[in-house]
N, C-alpha and C. Protein backbone atom coordinates (compact mmCIF):
# COMPACT_ATOMS: atom_id res chain seq x y z
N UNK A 1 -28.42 7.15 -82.90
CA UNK A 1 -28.74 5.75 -82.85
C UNK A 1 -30.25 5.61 -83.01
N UNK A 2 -30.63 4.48 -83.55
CA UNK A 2 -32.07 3.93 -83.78
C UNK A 2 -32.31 2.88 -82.76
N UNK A 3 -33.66 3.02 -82.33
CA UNK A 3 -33.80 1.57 -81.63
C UNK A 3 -35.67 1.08 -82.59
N UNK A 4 -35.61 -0.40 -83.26
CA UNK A 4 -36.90 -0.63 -83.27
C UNK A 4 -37.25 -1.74 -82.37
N UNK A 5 -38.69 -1.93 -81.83
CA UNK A 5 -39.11 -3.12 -81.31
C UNK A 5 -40.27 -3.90 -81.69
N UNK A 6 -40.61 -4.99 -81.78
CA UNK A 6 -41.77 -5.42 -81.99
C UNK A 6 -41.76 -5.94 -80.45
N UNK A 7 -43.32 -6.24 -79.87
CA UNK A 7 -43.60 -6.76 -79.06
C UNK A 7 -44.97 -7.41 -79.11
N UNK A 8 -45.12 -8.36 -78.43
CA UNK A 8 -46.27 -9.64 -78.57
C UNK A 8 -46.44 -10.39 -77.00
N UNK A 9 -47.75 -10.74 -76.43
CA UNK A 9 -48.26 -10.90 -75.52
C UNK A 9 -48.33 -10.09 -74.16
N UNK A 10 -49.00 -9.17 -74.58
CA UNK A 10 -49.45 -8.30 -73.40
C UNK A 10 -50.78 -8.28 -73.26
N UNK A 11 -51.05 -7.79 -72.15
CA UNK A 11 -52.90 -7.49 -72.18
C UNK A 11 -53.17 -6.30 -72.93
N UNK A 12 -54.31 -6.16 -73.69
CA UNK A 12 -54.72 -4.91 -74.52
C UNK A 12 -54.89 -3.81 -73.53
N UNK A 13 -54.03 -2.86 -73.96
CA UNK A 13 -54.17 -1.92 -73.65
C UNK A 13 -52.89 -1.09 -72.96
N UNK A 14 -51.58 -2.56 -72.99
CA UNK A 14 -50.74 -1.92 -72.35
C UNK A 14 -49.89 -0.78 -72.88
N UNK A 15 -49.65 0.32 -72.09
CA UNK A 15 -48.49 1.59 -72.61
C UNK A 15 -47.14 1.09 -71.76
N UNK A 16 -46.77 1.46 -72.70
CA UNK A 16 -44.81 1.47 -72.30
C UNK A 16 -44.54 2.54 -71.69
N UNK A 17 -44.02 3.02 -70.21
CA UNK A 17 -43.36 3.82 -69.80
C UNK A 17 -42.20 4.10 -69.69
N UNK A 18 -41.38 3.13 -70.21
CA UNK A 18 -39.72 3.70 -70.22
C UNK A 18 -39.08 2.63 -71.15
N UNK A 19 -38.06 2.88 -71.86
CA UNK A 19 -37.41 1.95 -72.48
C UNK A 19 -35.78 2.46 -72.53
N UNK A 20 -35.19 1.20 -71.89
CA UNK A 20 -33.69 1.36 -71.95
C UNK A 20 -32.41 0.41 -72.69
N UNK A 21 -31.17 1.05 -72.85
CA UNK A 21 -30.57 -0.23 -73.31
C UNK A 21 -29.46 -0.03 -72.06
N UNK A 22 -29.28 -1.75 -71.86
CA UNK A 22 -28.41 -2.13 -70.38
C UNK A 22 -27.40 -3.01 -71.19
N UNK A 23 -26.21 -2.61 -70.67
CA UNK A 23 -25.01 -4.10 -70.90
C UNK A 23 -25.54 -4.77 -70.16
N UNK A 24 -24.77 -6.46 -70.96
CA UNK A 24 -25.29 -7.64 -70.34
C UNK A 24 -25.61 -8.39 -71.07
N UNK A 25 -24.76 -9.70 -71.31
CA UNK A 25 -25.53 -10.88 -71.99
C UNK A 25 -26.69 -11.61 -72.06
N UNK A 26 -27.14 -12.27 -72.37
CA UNK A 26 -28.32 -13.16 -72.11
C UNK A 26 -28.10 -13.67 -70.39
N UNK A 27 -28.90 -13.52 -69.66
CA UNK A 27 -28.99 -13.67 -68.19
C UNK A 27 -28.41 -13.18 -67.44
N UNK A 28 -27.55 -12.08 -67.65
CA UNK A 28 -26.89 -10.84 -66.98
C UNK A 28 -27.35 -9.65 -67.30
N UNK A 29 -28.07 -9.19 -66.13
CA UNK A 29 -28.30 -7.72 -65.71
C UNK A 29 -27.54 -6.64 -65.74
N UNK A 30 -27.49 -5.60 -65.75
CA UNK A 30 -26.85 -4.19 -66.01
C UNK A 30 -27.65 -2.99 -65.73
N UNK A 31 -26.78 -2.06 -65.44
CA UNK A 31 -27.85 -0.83 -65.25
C UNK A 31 -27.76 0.27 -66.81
N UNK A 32 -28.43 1.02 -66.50
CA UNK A 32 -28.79 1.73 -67.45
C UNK A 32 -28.11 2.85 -68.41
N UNK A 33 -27.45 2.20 -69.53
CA UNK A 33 -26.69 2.54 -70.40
C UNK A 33 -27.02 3.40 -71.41
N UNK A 34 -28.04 3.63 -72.09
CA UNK A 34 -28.85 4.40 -72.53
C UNK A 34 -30.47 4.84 -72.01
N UNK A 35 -30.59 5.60 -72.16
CA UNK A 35 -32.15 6.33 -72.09
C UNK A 35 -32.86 6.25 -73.72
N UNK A 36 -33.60 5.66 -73.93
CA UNK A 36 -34.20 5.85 -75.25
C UNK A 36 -35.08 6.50 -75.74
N UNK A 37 -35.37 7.75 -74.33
CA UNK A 37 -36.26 8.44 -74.34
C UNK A 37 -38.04 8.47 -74.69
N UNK A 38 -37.98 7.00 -74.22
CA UNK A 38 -39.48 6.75 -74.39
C UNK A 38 -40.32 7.93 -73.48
N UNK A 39 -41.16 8.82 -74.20
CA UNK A 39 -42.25 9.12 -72.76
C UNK A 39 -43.27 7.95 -72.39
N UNK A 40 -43.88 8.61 -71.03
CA UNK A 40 -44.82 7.53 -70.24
C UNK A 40 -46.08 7.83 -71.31
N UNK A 41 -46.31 6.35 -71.54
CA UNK A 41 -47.72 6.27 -72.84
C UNK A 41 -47.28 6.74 -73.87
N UNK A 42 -46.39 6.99 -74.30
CA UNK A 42 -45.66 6.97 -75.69
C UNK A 42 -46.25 6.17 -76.51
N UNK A 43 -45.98 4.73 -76.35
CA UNK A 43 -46.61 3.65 -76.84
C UNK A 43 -47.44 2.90 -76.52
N UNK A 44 -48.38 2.29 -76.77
CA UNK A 44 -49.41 1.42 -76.53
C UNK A 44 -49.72 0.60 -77.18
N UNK A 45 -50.20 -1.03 -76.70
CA UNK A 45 -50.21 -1.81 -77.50
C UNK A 45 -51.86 -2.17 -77.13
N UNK A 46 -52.75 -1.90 -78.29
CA UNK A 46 -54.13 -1.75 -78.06
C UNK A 46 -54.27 -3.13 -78.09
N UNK A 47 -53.91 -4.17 -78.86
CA UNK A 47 -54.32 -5.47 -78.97
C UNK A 47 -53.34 -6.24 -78.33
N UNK A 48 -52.72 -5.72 -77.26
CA UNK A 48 -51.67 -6.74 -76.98
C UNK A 48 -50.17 -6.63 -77.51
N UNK A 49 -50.08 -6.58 -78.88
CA UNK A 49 -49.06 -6.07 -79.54
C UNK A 49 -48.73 -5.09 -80.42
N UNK A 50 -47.31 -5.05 -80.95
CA UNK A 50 -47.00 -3.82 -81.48
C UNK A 50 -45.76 -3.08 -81.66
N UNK A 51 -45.25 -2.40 -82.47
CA UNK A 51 -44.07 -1.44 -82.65
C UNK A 51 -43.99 -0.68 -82.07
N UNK A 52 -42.63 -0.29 -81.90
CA UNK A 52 -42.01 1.34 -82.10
C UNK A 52 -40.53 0.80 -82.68
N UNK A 53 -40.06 2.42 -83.04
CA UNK A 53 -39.41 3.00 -83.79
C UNK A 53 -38.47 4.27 -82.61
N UNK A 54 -37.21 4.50 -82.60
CA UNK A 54 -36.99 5.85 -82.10
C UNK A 54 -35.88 6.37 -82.84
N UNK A 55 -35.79 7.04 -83.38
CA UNK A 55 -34.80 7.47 -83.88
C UNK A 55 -33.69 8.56 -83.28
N UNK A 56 -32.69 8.39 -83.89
CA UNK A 56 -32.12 9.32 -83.38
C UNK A 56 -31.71 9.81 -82.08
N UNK A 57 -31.42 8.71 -81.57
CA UNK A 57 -31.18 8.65 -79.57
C UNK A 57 -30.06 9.24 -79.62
N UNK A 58 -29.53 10.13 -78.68
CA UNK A 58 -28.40 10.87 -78.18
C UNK A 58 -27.64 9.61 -77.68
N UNK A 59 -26.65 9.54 -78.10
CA UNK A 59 -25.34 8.83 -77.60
C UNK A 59 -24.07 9.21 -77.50
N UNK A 60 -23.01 8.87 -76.75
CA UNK A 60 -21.79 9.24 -76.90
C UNK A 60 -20.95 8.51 -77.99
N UNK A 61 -19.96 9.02 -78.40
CA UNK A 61 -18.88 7.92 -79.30
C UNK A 61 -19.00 6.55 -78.99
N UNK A 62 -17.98 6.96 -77.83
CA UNK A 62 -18.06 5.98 -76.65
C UNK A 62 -19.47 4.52 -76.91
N UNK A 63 -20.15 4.99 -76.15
CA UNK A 63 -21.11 4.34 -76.01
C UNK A 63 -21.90 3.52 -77.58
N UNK A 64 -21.44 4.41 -78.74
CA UNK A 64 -21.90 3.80 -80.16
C UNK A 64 -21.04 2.99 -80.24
N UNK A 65 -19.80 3.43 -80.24
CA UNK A 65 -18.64 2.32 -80.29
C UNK A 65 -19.23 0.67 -79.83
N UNK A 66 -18.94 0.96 -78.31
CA UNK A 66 -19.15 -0.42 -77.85
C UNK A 66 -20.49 -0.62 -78.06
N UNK A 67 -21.49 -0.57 -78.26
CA UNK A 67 -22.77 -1.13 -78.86
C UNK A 67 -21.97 -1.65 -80.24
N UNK A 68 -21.86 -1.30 -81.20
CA UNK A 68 -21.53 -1.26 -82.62
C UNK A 68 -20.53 -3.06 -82.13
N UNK A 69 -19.65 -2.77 -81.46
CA UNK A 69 -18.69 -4.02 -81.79
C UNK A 69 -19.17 -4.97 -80.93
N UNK A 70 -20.31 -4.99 -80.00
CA UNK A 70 -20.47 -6.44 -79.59
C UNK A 70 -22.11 -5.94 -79.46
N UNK A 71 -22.76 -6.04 -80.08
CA UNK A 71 -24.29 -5.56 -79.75
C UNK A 71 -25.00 -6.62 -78.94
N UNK A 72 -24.73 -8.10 -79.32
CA UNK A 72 -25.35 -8.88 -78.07
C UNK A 72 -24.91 -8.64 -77.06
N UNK A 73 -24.17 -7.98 -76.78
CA UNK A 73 -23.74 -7.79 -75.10
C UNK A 73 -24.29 -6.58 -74.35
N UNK A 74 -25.69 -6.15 -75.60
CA UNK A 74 -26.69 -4.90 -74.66
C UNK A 74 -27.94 -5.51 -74.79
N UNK A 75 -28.68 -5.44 -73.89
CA UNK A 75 -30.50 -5.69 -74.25
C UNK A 75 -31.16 -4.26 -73.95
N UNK A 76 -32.24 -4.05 -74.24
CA UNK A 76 -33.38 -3.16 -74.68
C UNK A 76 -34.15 -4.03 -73.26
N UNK A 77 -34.69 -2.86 -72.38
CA UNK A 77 -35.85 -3.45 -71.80
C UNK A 77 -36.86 -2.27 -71.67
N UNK A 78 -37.90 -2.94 -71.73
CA UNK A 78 -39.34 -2.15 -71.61
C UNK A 78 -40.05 -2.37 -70.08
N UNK A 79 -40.37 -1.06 -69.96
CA UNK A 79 -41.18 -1.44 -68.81
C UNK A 79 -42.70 -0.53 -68.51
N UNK A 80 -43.57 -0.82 -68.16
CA UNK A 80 -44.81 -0.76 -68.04
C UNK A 80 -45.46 0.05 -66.19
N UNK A 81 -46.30 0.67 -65.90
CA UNK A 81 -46.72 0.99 -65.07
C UNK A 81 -46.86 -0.53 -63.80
N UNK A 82 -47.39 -1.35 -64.88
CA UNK A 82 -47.45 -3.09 -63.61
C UNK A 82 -45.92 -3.46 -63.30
N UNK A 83 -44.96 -3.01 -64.48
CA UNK A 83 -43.76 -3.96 -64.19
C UNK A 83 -42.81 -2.26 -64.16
N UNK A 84 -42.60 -1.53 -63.23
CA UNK A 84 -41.91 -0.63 -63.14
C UNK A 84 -40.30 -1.04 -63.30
N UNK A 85 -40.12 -2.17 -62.78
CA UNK A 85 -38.49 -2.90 -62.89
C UNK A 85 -38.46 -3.16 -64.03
N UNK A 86 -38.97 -3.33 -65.19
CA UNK A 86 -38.82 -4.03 -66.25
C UNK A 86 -39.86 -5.51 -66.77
N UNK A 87 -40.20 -5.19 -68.11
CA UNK A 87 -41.44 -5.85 -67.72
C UNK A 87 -40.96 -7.04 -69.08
N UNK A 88 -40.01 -6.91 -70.22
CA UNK A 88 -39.26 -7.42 -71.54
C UNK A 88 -38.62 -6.91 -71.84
N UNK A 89 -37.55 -8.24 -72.13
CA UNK A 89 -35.93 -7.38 -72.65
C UNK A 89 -35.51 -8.34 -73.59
N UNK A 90 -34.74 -7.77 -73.96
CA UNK A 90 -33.78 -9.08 -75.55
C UNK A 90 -32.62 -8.26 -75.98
N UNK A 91 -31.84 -9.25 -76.31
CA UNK A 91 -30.85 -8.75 -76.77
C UNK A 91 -30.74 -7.96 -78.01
N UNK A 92 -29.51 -7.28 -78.29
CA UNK A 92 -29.93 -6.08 -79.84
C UNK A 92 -29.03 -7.00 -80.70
N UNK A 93 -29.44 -6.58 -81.42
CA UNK A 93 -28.76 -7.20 -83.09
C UNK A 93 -28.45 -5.66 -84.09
N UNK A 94 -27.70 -6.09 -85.06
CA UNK A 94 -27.43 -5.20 -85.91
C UNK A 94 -28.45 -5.62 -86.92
N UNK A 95 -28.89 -4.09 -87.47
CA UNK A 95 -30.16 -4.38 -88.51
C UNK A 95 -29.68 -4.44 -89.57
N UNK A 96 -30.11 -5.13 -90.61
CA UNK A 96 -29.40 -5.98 -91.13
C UNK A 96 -29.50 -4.79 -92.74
């Protein structure tokens, strides 16, 4: 599996320490369904914003499956050293 992200309004300088994907619609929480194997400072967003890319995430069938047939029903969240719980999340889409 691939995950990309863009992200926009942070303070310069922030690094991403973990990034996950959780079931859960828009305003429903979930625990942690994938590992996307971000390392801590992996990424950094020098101006505030910015990409990543991961390729190739370990998944089960299972788990591609149900991503694959309802993908809004997982979000991606990022989280940061200030926001250890999670700091932005959104729902996934199929890339098009």
């Amino acid at each position: 599996m691939n995950v990309s992200l863009t992200a926009t309004g942070f303070p310069n300088g922030t690094a991403l320490t973990k990034a996950h994907i959780h079931p859960g619609g828009t305003g429903t929480n979930g625990g942690v369904f994938v590992n996307v194997g971000l390392a801590d400072g992996e990424v950094t967003f020098p101006s505030g914003a910015g990409s990543f890319t991961k390729n190739r995430i370990a998944v089960t069938v299972d788990q591609a499956n149900a991503i694959l047939a309802n993908p809004s029903g997982f979000y991606l969240n990022i989280h940061t050293a200030r926001n250890p719980d999670g700091v932005a999340r959104g729902q996934l889409t199929k890339a098009q």
